[in-house]
N, C-alpha and C. Protein backbone atom coordinates (compact mmCIF):
# COMPACT_ATOMS: atom_id res chain seq x y z
N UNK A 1 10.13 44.39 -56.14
CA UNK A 1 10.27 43.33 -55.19
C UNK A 1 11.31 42.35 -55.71
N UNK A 2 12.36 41.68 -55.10
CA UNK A 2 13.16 40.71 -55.37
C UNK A 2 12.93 39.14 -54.80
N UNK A 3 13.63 38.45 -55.62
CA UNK A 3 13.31 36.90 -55.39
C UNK A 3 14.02 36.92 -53.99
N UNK A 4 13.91 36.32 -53.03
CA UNK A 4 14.31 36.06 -51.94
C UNK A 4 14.12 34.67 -51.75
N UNK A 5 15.35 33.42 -51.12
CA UNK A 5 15.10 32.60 -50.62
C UNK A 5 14.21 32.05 -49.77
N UNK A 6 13.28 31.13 -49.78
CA UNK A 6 12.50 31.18 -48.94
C UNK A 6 12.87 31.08 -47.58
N UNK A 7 12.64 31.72 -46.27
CA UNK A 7 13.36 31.49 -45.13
C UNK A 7 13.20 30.08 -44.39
N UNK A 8 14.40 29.81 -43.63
CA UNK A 8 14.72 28.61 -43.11
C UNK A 8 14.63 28.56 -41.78
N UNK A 9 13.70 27.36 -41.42
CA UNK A 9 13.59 27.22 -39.82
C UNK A 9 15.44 27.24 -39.37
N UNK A 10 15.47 28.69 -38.32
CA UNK A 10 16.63 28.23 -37.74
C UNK A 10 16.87 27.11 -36.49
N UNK A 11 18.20 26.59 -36.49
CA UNK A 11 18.07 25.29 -35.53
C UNK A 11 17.54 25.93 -34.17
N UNK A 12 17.22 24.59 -33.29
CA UNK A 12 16.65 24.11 -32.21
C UNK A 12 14.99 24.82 -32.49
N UNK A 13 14.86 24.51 -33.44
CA UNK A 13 13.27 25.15 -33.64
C UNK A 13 12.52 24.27 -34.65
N UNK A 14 11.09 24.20 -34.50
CA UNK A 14 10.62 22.78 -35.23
C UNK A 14 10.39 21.89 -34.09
N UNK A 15 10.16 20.86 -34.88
CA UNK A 15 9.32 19.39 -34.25
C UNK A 15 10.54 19.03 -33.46
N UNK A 16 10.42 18.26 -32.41
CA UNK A 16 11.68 18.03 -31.43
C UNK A 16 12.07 16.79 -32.70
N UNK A 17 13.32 15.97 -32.02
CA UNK A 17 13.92 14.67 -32.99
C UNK A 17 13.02 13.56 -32.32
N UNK A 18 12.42 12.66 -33.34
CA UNK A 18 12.26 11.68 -32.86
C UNK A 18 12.23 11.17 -31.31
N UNK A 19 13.52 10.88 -31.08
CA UNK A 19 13.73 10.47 -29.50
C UNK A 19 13.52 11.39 -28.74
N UNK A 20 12.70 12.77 -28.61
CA UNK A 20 12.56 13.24 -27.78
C UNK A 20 11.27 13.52 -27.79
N UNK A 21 10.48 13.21 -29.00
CA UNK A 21 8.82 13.74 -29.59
C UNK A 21 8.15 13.25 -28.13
N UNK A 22 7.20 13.77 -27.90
CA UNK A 22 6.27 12.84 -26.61
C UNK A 22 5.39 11.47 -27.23
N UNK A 23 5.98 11.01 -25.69
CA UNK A 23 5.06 9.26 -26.52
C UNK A 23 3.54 9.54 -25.84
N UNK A 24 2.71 8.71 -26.32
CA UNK A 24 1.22 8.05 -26.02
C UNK A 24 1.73 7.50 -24.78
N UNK A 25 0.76 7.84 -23.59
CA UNK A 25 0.78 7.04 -22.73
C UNK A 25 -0.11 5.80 -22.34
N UNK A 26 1.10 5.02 -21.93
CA UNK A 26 0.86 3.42 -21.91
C UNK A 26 0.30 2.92 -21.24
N UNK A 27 -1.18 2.55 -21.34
CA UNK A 27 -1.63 2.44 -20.00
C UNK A 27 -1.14 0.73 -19.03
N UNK A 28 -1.45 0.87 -17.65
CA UNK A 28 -0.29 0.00 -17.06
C UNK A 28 -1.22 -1.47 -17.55
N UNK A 29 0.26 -1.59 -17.01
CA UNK A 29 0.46 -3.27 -17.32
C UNK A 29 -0.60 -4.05 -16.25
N UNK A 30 -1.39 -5.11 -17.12
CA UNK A 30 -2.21 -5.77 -15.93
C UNK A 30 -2.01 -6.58 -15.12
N UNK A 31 -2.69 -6.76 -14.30
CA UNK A 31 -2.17 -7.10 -12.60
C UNK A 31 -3.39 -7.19 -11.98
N UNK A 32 -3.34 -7.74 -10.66
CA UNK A 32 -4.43 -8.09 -9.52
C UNK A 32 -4.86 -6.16 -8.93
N UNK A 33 -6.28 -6.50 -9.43
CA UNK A 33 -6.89 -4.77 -8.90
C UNK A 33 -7.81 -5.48 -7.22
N UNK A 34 -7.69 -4.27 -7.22
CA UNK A 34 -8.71 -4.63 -5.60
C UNK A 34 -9.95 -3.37 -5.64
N UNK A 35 -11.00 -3.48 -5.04
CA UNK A 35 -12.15 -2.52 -5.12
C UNK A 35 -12.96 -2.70 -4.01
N UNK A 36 -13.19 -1.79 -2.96
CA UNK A 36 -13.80 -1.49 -1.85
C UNK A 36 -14.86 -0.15 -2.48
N UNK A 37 -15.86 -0.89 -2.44
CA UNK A 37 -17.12 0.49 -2.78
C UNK A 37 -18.10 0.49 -1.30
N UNK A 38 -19.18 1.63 -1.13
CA UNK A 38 -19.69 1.88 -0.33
C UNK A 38 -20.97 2.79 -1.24
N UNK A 39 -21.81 3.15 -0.20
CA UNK A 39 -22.75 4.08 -1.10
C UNK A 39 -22.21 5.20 -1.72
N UNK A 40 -21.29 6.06 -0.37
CA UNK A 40 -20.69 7.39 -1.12
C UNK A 40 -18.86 6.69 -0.91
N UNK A 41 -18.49 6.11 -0.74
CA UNK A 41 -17.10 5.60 -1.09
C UNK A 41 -15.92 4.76 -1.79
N UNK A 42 -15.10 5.03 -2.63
CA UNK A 42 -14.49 3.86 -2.94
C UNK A 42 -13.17 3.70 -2.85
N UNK A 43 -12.57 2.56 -2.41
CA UNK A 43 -10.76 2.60 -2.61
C UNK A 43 -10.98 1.84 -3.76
N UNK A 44 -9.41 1.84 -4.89
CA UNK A 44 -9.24 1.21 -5.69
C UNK A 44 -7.57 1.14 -6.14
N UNK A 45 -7.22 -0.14 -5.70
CA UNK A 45 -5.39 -0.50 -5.92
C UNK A 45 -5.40 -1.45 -6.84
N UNK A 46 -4.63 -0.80 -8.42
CA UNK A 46 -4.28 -1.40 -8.89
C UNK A 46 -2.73 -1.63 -9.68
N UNK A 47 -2.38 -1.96 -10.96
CA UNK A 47 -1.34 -1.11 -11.42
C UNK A 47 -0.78 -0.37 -11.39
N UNK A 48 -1.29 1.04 -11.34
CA UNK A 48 -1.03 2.59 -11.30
C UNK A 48 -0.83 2.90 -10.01
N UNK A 49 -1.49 2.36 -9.39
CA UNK A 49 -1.55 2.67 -7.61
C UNK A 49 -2.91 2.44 -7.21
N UNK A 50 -3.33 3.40 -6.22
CA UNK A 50 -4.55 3.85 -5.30
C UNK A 50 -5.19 4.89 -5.44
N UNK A 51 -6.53 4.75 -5.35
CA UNK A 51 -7.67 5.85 -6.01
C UNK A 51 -8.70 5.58 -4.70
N UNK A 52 -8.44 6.90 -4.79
CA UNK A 52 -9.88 7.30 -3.52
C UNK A 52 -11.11 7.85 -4.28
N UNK A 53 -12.10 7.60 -3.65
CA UNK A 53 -13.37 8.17 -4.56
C UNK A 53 -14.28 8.63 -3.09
N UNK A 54 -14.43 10.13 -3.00
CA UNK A 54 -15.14 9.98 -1.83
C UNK A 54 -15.90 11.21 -1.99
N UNK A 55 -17.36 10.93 -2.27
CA UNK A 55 -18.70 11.72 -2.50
C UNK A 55 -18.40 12.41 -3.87
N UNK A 56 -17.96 11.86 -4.58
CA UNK A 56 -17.53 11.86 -6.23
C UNK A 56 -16.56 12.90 -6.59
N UNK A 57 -15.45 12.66 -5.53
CA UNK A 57 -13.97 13.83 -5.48
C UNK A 57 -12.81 12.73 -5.69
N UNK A 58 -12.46 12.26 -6.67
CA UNK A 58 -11.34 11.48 -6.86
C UNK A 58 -10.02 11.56 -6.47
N UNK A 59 -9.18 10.94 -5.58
CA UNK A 59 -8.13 11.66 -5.52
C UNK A 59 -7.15 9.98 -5.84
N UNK A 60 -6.54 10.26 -7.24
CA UNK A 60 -5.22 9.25 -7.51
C UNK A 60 -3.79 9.54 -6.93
N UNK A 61 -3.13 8.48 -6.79
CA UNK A 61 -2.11 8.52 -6.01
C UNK A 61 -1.34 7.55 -6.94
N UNK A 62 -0.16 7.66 -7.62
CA UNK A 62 0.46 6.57 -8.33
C UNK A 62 1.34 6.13 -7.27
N UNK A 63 1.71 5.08 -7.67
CA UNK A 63 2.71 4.13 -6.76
C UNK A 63 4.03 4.96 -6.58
N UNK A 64 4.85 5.77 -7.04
CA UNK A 64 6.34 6.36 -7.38
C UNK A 64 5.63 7.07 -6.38
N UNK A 65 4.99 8.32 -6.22
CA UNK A 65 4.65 8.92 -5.00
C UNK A 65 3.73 8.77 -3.72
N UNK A 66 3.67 7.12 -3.52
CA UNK A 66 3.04 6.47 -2.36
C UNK A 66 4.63 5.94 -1.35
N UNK A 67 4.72 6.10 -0.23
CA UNK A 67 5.51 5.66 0.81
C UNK A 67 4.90 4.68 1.58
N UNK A 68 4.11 4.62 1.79
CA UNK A 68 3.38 3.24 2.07
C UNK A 68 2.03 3.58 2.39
N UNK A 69 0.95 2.21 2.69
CA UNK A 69 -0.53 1.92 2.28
C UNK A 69 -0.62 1.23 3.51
N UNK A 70 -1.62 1.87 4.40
CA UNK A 70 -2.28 1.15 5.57
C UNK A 70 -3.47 0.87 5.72
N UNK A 71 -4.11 -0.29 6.22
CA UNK A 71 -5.56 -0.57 6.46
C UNK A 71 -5.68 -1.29 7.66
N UNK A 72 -6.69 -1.11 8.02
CA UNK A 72 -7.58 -1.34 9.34
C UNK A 72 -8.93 -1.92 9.17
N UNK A 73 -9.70 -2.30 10.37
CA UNK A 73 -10.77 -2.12 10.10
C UNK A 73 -10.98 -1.14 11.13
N UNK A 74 -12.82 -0.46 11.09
CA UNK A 74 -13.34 0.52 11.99
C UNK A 74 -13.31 0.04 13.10
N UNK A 75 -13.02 0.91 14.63
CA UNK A 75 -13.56 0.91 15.88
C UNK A 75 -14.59 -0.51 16.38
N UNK A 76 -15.59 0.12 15.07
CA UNK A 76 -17.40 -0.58 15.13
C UNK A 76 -16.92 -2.21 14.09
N UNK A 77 -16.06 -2.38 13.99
CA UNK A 77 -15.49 -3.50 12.75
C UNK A 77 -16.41 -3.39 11.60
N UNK A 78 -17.36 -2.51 11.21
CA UNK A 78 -18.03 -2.32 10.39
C UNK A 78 -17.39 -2.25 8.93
N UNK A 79 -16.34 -1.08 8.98
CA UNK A 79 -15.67 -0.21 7.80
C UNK A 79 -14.07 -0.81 7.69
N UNK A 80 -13.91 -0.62 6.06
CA UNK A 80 -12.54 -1.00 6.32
C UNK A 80 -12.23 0.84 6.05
N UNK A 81 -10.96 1.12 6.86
CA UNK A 81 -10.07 2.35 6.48
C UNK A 81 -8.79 2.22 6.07
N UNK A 82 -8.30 3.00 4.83
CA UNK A 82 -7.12 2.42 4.46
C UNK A 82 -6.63 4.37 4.31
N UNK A 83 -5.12 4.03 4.52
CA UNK A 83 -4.50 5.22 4.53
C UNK A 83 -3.29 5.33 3.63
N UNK A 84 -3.18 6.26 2.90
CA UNK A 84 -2.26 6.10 1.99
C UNK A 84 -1.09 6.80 2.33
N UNK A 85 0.09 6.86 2.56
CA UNK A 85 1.33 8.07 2.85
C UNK A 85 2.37 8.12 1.55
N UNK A 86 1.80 9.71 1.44
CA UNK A 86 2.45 10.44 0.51
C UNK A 86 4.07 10.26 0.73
N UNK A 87 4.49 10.39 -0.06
CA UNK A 87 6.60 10.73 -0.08
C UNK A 87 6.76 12.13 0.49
N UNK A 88 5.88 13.17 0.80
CA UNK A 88 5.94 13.65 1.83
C UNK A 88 6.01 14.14 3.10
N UNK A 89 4.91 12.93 3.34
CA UNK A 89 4.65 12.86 4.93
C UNK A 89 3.16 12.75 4.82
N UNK A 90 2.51 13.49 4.14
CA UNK A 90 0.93 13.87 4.46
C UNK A 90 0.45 12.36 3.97
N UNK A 91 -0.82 12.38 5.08
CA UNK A 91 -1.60 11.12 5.31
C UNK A 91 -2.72 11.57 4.65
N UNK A 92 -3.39 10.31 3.98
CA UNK A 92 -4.89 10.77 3.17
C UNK A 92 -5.54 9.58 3.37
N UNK A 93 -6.92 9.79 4.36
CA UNK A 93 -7.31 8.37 4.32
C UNK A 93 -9.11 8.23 3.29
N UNK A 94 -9.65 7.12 3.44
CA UNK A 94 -10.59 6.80 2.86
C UNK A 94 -11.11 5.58 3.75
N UNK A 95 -12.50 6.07 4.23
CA UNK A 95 -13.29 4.56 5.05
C UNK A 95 -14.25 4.61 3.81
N UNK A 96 -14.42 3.01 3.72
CA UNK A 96 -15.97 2.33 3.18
C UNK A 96 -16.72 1.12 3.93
N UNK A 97 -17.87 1.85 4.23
CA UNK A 97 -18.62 0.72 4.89
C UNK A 97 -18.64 -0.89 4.41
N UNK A 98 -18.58 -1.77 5.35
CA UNK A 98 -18.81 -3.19 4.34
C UNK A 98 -20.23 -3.61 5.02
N UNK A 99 -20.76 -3.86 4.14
CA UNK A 99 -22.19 -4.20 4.30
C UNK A 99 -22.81 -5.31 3.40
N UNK A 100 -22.97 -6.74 3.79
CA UNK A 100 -23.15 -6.96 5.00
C UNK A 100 -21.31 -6.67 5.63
N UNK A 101 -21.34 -7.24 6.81
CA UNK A 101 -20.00 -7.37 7.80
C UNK A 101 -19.11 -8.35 7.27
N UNK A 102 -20.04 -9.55 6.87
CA UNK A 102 -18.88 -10.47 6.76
C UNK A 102 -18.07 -9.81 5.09
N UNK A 103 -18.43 -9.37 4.52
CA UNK A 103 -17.73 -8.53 3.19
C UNK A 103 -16.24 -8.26 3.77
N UNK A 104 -16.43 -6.92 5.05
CA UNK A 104 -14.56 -6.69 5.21
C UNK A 104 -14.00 -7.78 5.76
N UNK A 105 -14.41 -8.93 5.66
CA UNK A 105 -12.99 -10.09 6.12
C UNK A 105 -12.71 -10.55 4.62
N UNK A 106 -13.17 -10.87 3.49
CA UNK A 106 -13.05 -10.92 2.01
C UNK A 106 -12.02 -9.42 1.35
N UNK A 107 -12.56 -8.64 2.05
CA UNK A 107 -11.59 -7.20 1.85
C UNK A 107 -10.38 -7.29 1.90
N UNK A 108 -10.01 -8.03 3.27
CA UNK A 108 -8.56 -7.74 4.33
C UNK A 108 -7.93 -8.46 3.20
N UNK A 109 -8.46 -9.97 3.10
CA UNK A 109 -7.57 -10.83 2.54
C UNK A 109 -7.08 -10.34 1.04
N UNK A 110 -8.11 -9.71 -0.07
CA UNK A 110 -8.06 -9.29 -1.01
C UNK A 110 -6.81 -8.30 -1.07
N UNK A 111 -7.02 -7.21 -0.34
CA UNK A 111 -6.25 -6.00 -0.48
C UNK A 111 -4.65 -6.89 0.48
N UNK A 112 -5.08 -7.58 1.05
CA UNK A 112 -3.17 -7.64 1.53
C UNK A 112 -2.94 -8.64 0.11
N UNK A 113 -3.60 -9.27 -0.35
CA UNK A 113 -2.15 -10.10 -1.45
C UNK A 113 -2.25 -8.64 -2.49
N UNK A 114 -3.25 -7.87 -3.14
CA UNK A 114 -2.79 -7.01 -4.13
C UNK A 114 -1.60 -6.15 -3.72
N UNK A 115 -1.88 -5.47 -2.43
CA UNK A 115 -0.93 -4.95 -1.81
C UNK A 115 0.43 -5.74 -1.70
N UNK A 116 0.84 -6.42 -1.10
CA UNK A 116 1.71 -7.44 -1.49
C UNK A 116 2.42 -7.80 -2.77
N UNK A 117 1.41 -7.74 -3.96
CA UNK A 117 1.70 -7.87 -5.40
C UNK A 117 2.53 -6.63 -5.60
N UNK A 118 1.97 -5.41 -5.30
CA UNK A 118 2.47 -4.30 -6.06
C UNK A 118 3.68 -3.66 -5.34
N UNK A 119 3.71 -3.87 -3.76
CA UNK A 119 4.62 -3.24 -2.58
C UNK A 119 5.07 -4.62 -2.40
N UNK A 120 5.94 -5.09 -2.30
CA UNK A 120 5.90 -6.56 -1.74
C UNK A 120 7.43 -6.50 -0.15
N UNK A 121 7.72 -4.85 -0.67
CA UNK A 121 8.44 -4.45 0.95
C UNK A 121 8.02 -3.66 1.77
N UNK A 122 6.71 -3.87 1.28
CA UNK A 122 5.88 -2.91 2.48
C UNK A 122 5.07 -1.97 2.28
């Protein structure tokens, strides 16, 4: 058997450089959150965006792929419904009951300044 150099990582192989290693992600910066719960529902806009929670199926939506955020109240003025539109096109909504009633007028006002905070063109 002969001495042999030990072999050498050839380039582009190995740990990436520094400036390209992956960072820790940062979680966002704080800001005015908003929270609409129900028995089986929840919206939630904060930093990151909008989070649906509906019969314990989460669906997040970050702000870079939201086109805009609509709310209403129900038919029955009971519920608030808010609708989120994808940069696609596709619509995803989420109702939560407010109970008592007078709750979704505390809602409206809440969610338009957060909304406002984070979209402030719409």
């Amino acid at each position: 058997m002969t001495d042999q150099p030990p072999a050498s990582t050839p380039p582009g192989f190995g740990p990436p450089p520094p400036q390209y290693a992956p960072q820790p992600r940062q979680p966002p910066a704080p800001g005015p959150e908003f929270l609409a719960v129900d028995k089986h529902n929840s919206v939630v806009v904060d930093a990151s965006g909008v989070a649906f929670e509906m019969y314990d199926i989460t669906v997040d939506f970050p702000w870079a792929e939201i086109r805009s955020v609509h709310y209403k109240a129900s038919p029955n003025g009971k519920a608030l419904m808010v609708a989120v539109v994808h940069l696609d096109g596709r619509v995803y909504e989420c109702v939560v009951t407010a109970k008592p009633r007078e709750l979704l007028r505390g809602w409206f006002a809440q969610l338009a300044w957060v909304l406002g905070y984070y979209r402030p063109m719409g």
